[in-house]
Protein backbone atom coordinates (compact mmCIF):
# COMPACT_ATOMS: atom_id res chain seq x y z
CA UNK A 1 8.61 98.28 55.69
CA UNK A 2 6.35 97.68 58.46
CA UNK A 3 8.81 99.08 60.63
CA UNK A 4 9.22 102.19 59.06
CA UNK A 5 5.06 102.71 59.34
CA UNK A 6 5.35 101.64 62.98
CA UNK A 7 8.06 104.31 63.57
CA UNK A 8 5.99 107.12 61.44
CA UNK A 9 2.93 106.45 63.67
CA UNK A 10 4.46 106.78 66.64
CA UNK A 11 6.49 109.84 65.96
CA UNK A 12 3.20 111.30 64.42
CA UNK A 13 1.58 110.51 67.52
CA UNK A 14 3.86 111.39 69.75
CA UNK A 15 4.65 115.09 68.67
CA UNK A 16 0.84 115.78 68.45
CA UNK A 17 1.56 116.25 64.33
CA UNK A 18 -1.16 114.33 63.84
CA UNK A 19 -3.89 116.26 65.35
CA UNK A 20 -2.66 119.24 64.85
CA UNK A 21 -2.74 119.10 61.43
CA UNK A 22 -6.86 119.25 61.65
CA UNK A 23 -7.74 122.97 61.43
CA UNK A 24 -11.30 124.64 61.89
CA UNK A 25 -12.04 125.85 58.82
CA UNK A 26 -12.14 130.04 59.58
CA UNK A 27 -14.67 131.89 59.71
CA UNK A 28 -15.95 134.12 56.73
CA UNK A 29 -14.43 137.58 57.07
CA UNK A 30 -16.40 140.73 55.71
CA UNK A 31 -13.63 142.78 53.82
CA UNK A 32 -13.82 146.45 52.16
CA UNK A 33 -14.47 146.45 48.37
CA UNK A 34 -11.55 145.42 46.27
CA UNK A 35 -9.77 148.47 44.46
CA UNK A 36 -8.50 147.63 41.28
CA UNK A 37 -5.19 148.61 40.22
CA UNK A 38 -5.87 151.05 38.41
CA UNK A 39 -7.81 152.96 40.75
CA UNK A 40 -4.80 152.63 43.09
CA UNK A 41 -2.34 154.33 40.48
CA UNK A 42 -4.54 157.01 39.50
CA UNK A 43 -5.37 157.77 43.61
CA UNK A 44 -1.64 157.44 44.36
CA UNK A 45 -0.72 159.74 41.10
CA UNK A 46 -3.50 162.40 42.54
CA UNK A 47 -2.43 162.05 46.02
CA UNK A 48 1.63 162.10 45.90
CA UNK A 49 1.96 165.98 44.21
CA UNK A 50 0.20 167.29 47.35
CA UNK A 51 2.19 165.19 49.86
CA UNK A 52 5.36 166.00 48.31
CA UNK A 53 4.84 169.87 49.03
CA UNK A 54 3.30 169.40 52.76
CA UNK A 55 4.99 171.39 55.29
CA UNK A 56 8.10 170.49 57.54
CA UNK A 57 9.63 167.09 57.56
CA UNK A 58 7.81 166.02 53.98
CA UNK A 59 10.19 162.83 53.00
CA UNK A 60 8.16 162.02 49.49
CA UNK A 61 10.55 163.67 47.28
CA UNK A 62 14.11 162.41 48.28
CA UNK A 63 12.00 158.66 48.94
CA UNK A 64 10.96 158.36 45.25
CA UNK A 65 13.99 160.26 44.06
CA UNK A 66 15.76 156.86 45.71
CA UNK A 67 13.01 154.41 44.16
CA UNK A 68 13.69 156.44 40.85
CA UNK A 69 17.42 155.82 41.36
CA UNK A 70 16.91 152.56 41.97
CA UNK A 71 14.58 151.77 38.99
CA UNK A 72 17.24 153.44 36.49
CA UNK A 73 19.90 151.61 37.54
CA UNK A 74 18.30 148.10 37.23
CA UNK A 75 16.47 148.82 34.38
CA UNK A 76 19.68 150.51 32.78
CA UNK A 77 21.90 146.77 34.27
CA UNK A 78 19.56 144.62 33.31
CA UNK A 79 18.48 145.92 29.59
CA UNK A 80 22.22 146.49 28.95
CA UNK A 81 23.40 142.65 30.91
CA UNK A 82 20.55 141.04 28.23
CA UNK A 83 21.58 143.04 25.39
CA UNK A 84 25.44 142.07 26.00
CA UNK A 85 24.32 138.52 26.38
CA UNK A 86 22.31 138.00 22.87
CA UNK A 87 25.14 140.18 21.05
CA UNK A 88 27.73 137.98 22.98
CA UNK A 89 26.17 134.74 21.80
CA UNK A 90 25.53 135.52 18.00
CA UNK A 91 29.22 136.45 18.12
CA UNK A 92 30.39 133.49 19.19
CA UNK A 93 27.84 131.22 16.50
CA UNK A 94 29.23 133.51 13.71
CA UNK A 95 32.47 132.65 14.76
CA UNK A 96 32.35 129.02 14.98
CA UNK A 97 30.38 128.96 11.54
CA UNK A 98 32.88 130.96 9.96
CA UNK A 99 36.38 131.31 12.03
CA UNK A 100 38.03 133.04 9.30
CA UNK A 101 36.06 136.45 10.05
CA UNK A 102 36.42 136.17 13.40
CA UNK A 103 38.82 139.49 13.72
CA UNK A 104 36.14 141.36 12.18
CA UNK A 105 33.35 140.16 14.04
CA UNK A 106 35.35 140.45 17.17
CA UNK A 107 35.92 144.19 16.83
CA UNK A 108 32.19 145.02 15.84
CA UNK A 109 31.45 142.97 19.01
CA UNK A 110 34.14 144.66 21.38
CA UNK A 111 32.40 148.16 19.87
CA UNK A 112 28.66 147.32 19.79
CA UNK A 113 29.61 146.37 23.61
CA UNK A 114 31.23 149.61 24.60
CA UNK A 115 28.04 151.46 23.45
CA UNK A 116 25.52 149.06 25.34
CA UNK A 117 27.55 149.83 28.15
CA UNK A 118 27.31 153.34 27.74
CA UNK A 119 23.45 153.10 28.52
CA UNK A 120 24.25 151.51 31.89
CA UNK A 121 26.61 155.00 32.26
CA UNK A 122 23.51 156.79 31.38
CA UNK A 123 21.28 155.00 33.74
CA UNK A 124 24.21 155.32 36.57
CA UNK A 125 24.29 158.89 35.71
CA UNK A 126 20.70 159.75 36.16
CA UNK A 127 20.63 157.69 39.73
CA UNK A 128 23.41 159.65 41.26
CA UNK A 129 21.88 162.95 39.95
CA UNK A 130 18.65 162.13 41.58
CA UNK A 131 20.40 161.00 44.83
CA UNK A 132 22.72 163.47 45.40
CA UNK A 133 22.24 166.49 43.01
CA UNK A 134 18.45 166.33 42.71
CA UNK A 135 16.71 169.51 41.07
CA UNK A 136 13.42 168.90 42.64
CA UNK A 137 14.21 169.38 46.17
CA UNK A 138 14.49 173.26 47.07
């Protein structure tokens, strides 16, 4: 035990750890008022229309048209991934309660499926149409 301490100190001591870990405190900084969040989404809402139409080499429109993109097809996977989950998982109880229905619960499941994975289609569908086929750039 002792030797351990011994050992601690002088590596401690010996990289300079020890003193280095004693930091002025900083100075107090004078910052610009805090914006709330709000204020920022209403300025940015106010302010993006007229830098989307700006002259030569404006890049708003294709930028958030690949945020969009990329907002649909997360939300789209990940509503649709949750949704498959929970229906996955109260298939499975009903089966082990009652394993006679399981056919029938099976087939609503392997349906109910198919059409929560046709939202994720949908969500696919709008990000490639606002990559690559995108009716708001001229």
């Amino acid at each position: 035990m002792a030797r351990s301490i011994v050992l601690t100190a002088a590596v401690l001591l010996c990289s300079g750890a020890l003193f280095s870990a004693f930091v002025p405190a900083a100075r107090p900084v004078v910052s610009a008022p805090k914006v709330s969040g709000t204020t920022a989404a209403v300025t940015t809402a106010l302010i993006a229309p007229q830098a989307a139409f700006a002259d030569e080499g404006a890049v708003w429109i294709p930028a958030l048209s690949a945020i969009g993109a990329g907002f649909a097809i997360g939300l789209a996977a990940i509503g649709s991934g949750v949704g498959q989950g929970i229906a996955s998982g109260r298939c499975i109880d009903g089966i082990s309660r009652q394993p006679e229905v399981a056919d029938d619960l099976r087939g609503v499941l392997l349906l109910s499926l198919a059409f929560m994975e046709s939202l994720t289609i949908y969500g696919l569908v709008i990000a490639l149409v606002l990559l690559f086929a995108n009716p708001l750039i001229k």
